[in-house]
N, C-alpha and C. Protein backbone atom coordinates (compact mmCIF):
# COMPACT_ATOMS: atom_id res chain seq x y z
N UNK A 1 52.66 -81.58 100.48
CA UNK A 1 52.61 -80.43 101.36
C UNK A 1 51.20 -79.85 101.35
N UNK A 2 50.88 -80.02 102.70
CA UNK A 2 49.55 -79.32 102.55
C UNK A 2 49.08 -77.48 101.86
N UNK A 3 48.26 -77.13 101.34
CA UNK A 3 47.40 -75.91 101.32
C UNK A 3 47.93 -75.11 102.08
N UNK A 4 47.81 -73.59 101.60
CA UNK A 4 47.88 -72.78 102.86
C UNK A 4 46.89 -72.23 102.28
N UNK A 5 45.98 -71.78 103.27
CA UNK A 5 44.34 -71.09 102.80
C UNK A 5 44.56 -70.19 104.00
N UNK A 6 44.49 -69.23 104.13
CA UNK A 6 44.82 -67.47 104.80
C UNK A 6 42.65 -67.76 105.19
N UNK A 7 42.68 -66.97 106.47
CA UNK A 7 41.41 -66.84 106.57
C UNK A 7 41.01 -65.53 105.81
N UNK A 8 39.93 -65.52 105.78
CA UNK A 8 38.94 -64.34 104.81
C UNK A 8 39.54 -62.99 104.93
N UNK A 9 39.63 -62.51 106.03
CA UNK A 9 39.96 -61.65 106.47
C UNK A 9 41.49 -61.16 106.31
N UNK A 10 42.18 -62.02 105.59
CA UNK A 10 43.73 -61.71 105.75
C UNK A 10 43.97 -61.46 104.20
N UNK A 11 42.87 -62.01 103.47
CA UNK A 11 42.92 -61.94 101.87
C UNK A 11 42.29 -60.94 101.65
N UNK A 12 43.13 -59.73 100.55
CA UNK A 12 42.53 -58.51 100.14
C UNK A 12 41.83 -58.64 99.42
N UNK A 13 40.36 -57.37 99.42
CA UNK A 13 39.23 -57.85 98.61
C UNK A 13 39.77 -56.55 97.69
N UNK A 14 40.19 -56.82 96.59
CA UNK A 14 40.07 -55.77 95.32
C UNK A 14 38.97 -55.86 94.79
N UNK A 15 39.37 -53.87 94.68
CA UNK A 15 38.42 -53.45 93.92
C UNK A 15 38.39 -53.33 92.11
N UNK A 16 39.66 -53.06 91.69
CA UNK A 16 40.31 -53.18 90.30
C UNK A 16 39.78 -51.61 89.96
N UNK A 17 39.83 -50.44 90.79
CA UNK A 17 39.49 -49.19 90.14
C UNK A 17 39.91 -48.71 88.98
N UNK A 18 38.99 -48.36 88.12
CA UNK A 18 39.43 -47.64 86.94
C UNK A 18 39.72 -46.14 87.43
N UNK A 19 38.94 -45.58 88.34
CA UNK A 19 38.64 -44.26 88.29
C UNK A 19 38.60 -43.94 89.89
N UNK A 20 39.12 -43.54 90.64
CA UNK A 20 39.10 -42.79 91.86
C UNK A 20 38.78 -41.19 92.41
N UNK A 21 37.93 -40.97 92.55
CA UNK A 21 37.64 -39.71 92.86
C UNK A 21 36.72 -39.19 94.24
N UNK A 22 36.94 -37.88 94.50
CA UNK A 22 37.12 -37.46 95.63
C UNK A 22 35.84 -36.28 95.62
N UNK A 23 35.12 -36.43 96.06
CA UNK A 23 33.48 -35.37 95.67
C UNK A 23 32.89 -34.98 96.74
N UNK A 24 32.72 -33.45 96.64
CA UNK A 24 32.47 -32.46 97.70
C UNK A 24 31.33 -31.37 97.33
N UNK A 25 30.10 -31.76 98.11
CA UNK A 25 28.96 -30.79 97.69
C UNK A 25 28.88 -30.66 96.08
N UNK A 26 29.07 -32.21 95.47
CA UNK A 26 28.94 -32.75 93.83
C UNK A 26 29.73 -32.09 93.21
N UNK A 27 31.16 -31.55 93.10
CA UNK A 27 32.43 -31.06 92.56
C UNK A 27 33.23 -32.14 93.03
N UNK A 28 33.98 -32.36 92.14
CA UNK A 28 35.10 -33.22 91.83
C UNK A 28 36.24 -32.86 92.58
N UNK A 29 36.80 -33.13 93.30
CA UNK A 29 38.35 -32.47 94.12
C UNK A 29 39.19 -33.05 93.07
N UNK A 30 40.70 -32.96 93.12
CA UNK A 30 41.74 -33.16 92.70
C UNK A 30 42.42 -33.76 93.68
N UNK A 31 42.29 -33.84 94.65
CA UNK A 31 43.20 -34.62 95.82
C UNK A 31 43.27 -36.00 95.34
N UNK A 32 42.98 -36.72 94.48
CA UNK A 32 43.11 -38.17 94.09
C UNK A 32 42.89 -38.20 92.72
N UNK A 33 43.28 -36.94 92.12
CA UNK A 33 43.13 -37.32 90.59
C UNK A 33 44.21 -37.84 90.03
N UNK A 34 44.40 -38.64 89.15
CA UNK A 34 45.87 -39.10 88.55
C UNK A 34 46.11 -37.59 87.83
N UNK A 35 47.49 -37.18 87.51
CA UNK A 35 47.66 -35.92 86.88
C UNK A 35 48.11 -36.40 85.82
N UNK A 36 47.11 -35.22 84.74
CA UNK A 36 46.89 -35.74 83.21
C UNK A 36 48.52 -35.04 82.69
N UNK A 37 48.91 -36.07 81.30
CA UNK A 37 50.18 -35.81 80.93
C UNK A 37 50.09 -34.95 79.69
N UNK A 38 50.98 -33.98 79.87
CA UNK A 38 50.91 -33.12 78.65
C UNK A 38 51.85 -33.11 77.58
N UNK A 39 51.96 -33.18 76.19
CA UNK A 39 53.23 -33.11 75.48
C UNK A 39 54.15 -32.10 75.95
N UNK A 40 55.37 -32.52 75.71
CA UNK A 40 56.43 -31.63 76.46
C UNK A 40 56.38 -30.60 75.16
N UNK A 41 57.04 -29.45 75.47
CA UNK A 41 57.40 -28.29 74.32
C UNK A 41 57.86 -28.77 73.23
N UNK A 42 59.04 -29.84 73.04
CA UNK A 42 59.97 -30.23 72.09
C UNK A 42 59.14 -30.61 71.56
N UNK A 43 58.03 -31.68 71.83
CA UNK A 43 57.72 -32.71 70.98
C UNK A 43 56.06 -31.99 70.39
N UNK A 44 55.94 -30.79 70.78
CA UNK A 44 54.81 -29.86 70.37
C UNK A 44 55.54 -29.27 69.36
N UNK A 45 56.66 -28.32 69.42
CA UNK A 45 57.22 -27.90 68.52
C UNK A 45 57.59 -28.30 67.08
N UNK A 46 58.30 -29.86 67.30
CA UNK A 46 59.22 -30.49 66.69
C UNK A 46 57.56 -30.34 65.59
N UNK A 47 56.25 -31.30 66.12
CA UNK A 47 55.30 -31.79 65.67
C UNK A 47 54.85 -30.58 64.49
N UNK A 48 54.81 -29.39 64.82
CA UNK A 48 54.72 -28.27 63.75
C UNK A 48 55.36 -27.84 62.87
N UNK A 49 56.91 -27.84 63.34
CA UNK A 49 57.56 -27.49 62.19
C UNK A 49 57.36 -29.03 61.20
N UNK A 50 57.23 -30.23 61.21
CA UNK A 50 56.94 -30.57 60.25
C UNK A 50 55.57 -30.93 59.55
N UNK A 51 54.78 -30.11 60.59
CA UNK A 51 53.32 -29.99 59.93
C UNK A 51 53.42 -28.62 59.11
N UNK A 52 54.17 -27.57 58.92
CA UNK A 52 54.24 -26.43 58.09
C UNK A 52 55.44 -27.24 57.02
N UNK A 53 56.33 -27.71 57.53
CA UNK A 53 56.96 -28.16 56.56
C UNK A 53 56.26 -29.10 55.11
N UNK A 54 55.71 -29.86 55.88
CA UNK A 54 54.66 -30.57 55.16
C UNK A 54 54.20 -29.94 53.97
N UNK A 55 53.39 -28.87 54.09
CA UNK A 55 52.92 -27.94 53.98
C UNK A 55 53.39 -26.84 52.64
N UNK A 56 54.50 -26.68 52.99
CA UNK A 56 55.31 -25.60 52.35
C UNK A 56 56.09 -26.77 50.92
N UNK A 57 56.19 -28.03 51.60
CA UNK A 57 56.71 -29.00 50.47
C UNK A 57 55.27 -29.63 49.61
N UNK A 58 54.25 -29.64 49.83
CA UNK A 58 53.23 -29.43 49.50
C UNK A 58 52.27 -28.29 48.18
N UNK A 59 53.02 -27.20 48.74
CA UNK A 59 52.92 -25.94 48.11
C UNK A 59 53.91 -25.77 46.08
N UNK A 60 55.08 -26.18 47.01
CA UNK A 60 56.02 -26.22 46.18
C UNK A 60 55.65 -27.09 45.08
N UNK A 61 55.23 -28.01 45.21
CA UNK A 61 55.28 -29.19 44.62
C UNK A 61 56.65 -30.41 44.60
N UNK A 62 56.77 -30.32 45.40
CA UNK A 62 58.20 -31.11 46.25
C UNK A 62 57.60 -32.58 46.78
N UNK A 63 57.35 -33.31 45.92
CA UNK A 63 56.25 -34.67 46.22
C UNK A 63 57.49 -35.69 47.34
N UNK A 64 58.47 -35.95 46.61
CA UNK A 64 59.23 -36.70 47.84
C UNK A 64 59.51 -36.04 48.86
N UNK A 65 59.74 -34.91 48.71
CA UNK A 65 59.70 -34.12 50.36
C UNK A 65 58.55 -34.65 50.91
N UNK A 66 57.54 -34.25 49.99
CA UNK A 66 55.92 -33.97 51.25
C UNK A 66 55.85 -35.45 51.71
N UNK A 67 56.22 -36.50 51.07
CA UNK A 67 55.77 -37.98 51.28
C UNK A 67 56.94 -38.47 52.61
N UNK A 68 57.77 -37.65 52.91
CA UNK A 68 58.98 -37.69 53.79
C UNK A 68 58.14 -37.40 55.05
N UNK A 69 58.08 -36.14 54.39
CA UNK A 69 57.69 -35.25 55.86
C UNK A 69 56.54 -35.99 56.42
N UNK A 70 55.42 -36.41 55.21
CA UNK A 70 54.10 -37.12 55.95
C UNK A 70 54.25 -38.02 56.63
N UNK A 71 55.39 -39.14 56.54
CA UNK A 71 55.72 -40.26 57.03
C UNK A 71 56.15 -40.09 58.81
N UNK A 72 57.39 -39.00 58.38
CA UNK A 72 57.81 -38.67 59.73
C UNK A 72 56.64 -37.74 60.67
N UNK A 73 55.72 -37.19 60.01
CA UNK A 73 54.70 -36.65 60.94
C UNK A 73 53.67 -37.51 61.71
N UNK A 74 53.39 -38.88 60.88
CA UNK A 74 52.85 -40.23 61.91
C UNK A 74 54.04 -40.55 62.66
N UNK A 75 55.17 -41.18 62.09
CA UNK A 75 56.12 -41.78 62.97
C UNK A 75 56.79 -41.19 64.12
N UNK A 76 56.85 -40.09 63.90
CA UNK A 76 57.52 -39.38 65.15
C UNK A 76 56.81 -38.79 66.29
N UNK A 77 55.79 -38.57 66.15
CA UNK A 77 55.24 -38.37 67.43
C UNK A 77 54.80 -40.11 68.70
N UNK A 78 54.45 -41.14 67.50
CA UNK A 78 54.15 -42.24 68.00
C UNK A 78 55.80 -42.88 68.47
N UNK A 79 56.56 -42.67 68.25
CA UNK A 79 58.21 -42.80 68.42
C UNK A 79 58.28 -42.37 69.91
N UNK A 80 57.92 -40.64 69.57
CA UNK A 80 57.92 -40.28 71.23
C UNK A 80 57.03 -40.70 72.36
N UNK A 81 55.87 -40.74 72.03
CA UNK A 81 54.83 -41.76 72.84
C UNK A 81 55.45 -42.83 73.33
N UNK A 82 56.00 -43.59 72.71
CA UNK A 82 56.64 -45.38 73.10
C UNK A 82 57.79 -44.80 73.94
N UNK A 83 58.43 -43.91 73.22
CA UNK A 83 59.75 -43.72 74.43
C UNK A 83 59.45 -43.28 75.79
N UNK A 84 58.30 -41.92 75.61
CA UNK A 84 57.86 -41.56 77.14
C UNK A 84 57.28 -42.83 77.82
N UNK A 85 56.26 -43.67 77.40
CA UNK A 85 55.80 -44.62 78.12
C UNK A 85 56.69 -45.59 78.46
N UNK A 86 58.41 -46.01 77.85
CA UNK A 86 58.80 -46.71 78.70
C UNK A 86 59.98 -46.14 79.64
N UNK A 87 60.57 -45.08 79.70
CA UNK A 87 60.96 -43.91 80.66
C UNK A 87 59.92 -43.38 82.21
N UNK A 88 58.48 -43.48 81.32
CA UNK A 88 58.11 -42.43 82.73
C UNK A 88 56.53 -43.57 82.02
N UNK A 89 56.22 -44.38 82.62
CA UNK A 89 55.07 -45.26 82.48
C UNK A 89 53.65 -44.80 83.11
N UNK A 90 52.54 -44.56 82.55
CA UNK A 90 51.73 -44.02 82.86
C UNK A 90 51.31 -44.58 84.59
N UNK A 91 50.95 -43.52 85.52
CA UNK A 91 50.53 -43.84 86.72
C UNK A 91 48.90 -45.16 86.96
N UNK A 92 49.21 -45.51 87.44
CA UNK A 92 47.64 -45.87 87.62
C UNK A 92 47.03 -46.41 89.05
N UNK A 93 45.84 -46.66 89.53
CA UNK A 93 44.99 -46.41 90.90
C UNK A 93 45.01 -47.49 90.78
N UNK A 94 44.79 -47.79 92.75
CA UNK A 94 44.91 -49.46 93.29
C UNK A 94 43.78 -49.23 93.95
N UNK A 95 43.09 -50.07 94.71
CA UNK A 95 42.16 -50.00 95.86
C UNK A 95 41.89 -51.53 96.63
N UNK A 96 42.01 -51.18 97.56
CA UNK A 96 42.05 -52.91 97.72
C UNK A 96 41.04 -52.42 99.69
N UNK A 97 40.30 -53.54 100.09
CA UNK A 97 40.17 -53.80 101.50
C UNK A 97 40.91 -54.99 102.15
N UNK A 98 41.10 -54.63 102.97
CA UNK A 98 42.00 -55.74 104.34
C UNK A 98 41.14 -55.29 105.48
N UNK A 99 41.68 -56.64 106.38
CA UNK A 99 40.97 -56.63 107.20
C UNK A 99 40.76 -55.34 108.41
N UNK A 100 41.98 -54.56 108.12
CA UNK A 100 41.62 -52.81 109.05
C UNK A 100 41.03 -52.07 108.34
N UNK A 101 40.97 -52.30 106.79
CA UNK A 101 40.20 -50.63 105.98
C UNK A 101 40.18 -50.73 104.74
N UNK A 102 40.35 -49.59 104.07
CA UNK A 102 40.62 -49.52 102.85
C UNK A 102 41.84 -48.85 102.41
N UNK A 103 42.56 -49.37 101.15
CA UNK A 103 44.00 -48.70 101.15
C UNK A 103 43.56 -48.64 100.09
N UNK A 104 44.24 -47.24 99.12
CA UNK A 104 44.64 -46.58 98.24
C UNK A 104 45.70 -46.26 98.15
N UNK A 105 45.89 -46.27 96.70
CA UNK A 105 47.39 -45.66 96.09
C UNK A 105 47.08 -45.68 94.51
N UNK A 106 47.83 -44.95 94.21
CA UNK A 106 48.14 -44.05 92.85
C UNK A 106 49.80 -43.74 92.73
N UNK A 107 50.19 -44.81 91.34
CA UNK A 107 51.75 -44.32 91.15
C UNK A 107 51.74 -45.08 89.66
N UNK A 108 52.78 -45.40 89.31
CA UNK A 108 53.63 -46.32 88.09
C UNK A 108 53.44 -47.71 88.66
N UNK A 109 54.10 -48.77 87.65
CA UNK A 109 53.96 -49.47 88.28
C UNK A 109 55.10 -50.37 89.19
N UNK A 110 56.25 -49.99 88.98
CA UNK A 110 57.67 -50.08 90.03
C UNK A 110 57.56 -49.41 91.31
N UNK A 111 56.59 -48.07 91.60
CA UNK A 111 56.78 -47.64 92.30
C UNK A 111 55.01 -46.90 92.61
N UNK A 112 53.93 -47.96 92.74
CA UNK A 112 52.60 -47.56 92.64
C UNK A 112 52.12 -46.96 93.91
N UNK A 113 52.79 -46.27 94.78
CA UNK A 113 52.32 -45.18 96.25
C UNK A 113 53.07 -43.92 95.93
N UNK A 114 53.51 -43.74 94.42
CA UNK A 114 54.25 -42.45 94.25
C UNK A 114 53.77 -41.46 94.58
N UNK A 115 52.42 -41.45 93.56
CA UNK A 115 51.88 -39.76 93.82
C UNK A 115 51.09 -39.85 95.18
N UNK A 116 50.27 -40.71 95.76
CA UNK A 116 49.29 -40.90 96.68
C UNK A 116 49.36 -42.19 97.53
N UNK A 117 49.16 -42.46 98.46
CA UNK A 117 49.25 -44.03 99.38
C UNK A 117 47.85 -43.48 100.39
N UNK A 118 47.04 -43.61 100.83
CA UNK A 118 46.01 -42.93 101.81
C UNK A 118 45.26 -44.31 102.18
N UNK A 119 44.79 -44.34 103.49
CA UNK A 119 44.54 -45.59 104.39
C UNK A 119 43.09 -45.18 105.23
N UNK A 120 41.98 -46.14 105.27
CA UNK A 120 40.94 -45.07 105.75
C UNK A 120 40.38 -46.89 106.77
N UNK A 121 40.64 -46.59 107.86
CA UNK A 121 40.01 -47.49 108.85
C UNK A 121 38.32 -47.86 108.90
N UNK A 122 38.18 -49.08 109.22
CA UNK A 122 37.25 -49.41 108.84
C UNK A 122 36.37 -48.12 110.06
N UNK A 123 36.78 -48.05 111.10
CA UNK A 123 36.35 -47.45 111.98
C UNK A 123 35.68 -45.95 111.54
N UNK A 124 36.29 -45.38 110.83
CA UNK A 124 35.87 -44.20 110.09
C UNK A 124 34.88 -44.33 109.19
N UNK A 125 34.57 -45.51 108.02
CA UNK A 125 33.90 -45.47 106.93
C UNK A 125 32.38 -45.72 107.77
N UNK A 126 31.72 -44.70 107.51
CA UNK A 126 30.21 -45.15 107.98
C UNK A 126 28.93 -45.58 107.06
N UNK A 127 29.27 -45.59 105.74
CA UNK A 127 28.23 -46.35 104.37
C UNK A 127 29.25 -46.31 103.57
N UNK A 128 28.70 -47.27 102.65
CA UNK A 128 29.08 -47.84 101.43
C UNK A 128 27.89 -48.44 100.55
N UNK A 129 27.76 -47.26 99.62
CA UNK A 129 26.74 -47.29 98.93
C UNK A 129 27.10 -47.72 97.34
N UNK A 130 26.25 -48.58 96.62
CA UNK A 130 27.02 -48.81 95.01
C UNK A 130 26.01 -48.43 94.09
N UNK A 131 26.71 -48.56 93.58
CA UNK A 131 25.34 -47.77 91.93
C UNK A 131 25.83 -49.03 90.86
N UNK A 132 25.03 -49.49 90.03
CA UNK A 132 25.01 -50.09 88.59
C UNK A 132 24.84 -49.26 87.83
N UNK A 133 25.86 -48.60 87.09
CA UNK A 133 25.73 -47.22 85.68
C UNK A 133 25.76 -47.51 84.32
N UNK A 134 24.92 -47.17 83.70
CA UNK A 134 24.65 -47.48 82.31
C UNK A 134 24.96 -45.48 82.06
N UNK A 135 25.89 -45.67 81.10
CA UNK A 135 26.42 -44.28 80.16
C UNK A 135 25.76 -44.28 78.96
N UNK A 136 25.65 -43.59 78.25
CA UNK A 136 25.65 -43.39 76.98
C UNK A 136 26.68 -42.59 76.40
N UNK A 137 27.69 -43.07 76.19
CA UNK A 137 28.53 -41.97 75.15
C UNK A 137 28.60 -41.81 73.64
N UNK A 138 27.17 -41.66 73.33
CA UNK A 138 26.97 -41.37 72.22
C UNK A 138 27.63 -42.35 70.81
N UNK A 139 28.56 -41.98 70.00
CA UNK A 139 28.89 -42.94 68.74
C UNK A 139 29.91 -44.21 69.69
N UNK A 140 29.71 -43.58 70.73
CA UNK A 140 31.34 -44.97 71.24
C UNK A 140 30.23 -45.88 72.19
N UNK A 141 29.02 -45.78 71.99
CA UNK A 141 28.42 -46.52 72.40
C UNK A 141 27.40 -46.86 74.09
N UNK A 142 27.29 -48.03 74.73
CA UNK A 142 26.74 -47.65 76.09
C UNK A 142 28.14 -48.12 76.77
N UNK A 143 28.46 -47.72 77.79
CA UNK A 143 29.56 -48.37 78.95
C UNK A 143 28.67 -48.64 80.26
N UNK A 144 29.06 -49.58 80.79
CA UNK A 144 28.54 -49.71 82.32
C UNK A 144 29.60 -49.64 83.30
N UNK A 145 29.70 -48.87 84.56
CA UNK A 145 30.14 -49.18 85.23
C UNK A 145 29.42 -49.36 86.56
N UNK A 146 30.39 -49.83 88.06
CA UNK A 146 30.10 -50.29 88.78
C UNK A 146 30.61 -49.29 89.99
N UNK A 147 29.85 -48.73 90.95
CA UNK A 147 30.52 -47.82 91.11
C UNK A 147 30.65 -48.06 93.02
N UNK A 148 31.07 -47.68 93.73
CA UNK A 148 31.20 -48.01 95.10
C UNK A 148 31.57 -46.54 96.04
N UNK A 149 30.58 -45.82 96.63
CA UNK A 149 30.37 -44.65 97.05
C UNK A 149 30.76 -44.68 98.63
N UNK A 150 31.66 -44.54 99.48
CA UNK A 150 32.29 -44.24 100.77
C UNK A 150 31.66 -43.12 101.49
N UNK A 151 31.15 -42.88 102.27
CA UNK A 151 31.39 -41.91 103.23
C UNK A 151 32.15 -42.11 104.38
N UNK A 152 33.22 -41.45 104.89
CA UNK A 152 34.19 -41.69 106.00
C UNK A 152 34.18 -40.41 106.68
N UNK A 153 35.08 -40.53 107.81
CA UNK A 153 35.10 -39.30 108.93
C UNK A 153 36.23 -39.03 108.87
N UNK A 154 37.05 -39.34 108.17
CA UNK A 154 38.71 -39.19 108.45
C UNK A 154 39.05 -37.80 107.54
N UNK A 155 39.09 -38.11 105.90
CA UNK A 155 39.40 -36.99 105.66
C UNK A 155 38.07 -36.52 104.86
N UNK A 156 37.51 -36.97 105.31
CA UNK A 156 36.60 -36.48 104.00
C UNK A 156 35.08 -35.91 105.42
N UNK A 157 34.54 -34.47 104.98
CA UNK A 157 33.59 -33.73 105.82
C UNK A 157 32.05 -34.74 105.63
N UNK A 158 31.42 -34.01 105.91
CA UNK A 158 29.80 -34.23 105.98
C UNK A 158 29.21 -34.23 104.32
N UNK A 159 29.59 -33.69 103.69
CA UNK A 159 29.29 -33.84 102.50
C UNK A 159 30.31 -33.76 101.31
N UNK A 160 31.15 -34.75 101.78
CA UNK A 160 31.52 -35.63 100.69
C UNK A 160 31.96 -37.26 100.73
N UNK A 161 32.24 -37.74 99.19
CA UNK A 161 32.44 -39.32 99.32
C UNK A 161 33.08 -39.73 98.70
N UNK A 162 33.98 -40.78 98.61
CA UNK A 162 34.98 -41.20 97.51
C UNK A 162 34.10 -42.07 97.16
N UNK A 163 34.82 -41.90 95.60
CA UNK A 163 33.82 -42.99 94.42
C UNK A 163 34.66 -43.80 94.16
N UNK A 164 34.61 -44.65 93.82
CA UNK A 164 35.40 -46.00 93.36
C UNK A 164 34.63 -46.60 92.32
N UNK A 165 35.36 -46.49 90.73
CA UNK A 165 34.51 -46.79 89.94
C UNK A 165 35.38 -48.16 89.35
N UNK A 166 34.64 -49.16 88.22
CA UNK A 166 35.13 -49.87 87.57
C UNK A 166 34.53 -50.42 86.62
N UNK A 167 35.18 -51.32 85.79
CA UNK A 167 33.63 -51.82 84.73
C UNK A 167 33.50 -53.35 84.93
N UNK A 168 33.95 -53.80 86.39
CA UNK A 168 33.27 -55.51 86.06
C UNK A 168 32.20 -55.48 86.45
N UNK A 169 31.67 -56.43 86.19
CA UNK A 169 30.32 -57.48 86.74
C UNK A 169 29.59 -56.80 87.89
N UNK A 170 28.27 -56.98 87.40
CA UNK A 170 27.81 -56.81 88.98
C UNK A 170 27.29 -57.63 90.40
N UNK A 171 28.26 -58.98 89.34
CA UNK A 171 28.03 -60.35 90.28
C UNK A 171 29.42 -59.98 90.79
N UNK A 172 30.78 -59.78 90.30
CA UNK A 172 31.70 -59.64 91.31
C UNK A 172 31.62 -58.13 92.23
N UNK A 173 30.77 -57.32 91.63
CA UNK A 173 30.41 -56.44 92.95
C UNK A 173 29.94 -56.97 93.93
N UNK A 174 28.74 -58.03 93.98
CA UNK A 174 28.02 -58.09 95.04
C UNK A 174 28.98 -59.11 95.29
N UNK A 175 29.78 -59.76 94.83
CA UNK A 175 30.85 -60.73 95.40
C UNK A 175 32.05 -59.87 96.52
N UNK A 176 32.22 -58.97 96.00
CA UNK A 176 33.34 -57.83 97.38
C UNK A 176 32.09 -57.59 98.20
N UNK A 177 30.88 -57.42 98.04
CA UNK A 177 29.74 -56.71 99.11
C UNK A 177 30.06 -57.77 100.05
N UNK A 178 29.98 -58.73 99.73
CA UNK A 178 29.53 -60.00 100.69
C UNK A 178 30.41 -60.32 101.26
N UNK A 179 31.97 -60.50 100.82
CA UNK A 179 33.23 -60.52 101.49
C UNK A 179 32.94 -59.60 102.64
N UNK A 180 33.02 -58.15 101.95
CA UNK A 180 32.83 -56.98 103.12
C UNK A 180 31.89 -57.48 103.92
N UNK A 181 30.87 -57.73 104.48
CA UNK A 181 29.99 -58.04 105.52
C UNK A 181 30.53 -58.97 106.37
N UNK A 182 31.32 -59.89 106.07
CA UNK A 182 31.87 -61.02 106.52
C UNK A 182 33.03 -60.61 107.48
N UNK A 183 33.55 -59.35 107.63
CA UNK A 183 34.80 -58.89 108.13
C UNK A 183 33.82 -58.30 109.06
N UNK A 184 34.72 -58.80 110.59
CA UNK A 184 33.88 -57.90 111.83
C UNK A 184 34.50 -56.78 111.71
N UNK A 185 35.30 -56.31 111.63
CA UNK A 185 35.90 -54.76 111.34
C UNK A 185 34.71 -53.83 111.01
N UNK A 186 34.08 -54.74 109.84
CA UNK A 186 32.85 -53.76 109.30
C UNK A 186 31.60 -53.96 109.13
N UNK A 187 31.61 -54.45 110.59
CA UNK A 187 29.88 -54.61 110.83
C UNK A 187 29.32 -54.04 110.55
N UNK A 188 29.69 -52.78 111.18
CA UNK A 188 28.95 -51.33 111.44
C UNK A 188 28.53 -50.36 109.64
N UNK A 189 29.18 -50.79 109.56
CA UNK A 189 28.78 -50.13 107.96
C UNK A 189 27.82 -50.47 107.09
N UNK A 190 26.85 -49.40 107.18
CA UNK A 190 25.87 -49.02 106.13
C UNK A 190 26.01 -49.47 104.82
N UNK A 191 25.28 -50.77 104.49
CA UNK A 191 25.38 -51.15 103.30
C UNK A 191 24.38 -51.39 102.14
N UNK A 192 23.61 -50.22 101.93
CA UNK A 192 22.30 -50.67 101.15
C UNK A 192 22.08 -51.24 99.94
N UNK A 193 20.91 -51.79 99.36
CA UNK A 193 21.14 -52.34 98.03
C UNK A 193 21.74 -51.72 96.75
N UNK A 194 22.27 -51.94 96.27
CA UNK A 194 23.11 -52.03 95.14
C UNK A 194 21.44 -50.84 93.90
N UNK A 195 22.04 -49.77 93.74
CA UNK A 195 21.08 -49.13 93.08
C UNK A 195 21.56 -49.13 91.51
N UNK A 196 20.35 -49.17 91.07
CA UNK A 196 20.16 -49.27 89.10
C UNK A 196 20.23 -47.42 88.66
N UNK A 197 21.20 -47.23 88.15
CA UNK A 197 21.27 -45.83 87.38
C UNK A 197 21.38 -45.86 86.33
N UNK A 198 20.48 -44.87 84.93
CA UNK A 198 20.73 -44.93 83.78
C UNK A 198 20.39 -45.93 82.74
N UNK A 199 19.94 -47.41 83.47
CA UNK A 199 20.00 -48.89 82.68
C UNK A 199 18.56 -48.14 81.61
């Protein structure tokens, strides 16, 4: 049976975003932030009374208590961690181009357009600008990422741009650049060289 090979244009060019964000006159919006998870009350609560318990068996001199309580003060919070993550699984960001635009979404992964699904025609995006980022975060070391800067007309004004960040290569960046050029959809788009930040 022969191949089936899809032309260029029908195969999505992912981006593999780590990080999606939404930037207006250099402030960060929230309209595409994943929403950060907070310990619920119980498992804040629960976590203290046996950190005073600890504590108070500690005081006493109550050694198999305190060696109880210490045990269950690692185990039980990491207990609840594993249970929330397979109940309610952390959300995470997609980004992909096809041959009309760019699609986004943000959800779980059974159901990844939960919190966000947003669609931006090639017709709207007027540059696409990338950065090569060298971080320093101090004792955790350097990180690089790769970053891919939008300006569009749809939802986003005159001064702002979605960022699209990630940490591969900057040979498979210029590998999506070059895909992208190849799609007549997006002739028209402003594509300048790939800029060095931070290195």
């Amino acid at each position: 049976m022969p191949e089936h090979n899809p032309p260029a244009a029908d195969v999505p060019i992912k981006l593999f975003p780590e990080y999606i964000s939404l930037w207006a006159d250099g402030v960060e919006l929230e309209t595409l932030a994943i929403p950060s998870r907070r310990p619920s009350r119980v498992a804040r609560y629960t976590w203290l009374m046996l950190v005073l318990g600890l504590l108070a068996a500690v005081a006493l001199g109550q050694q198999v208590l305190a060696l109880v309580l210490g045990v269950l003060l690692v185990s039980i919070p990491l207990l609840v961690l594993g249970v929330m993550r397979l109940l309610d699984p952390p959300a995470r960001v997609d980004a992909w181009f096809d041959a009309d635009g760019l699609h986004l979404t943000c959800g779980p992964p059974k159901n990844p357009s939960a919190l966000y699904r947003h669609f931006l025609p090639f017709a709207d995006i007027t540059r696409l600008a990338t950065l090569d980022q060298t971080i320093d975060l101090g004792r955790r070391g350097r990180v690089q990422y790769r970053t891919c800067i939008l300006q569009a007309r749809q939802f986003l004004g005159e001064n702002t741009s979605l960022n699209i960040s990630n940490r591969r290569s900057l040979a498979e960046l210029q590998a999506v650049l070059k895909r992208l050029r190849q799609l007549p959809a997006a002739a028209h788009i402003g594509i300048p060289p790939t800029r060095q930040y931070g290195a």
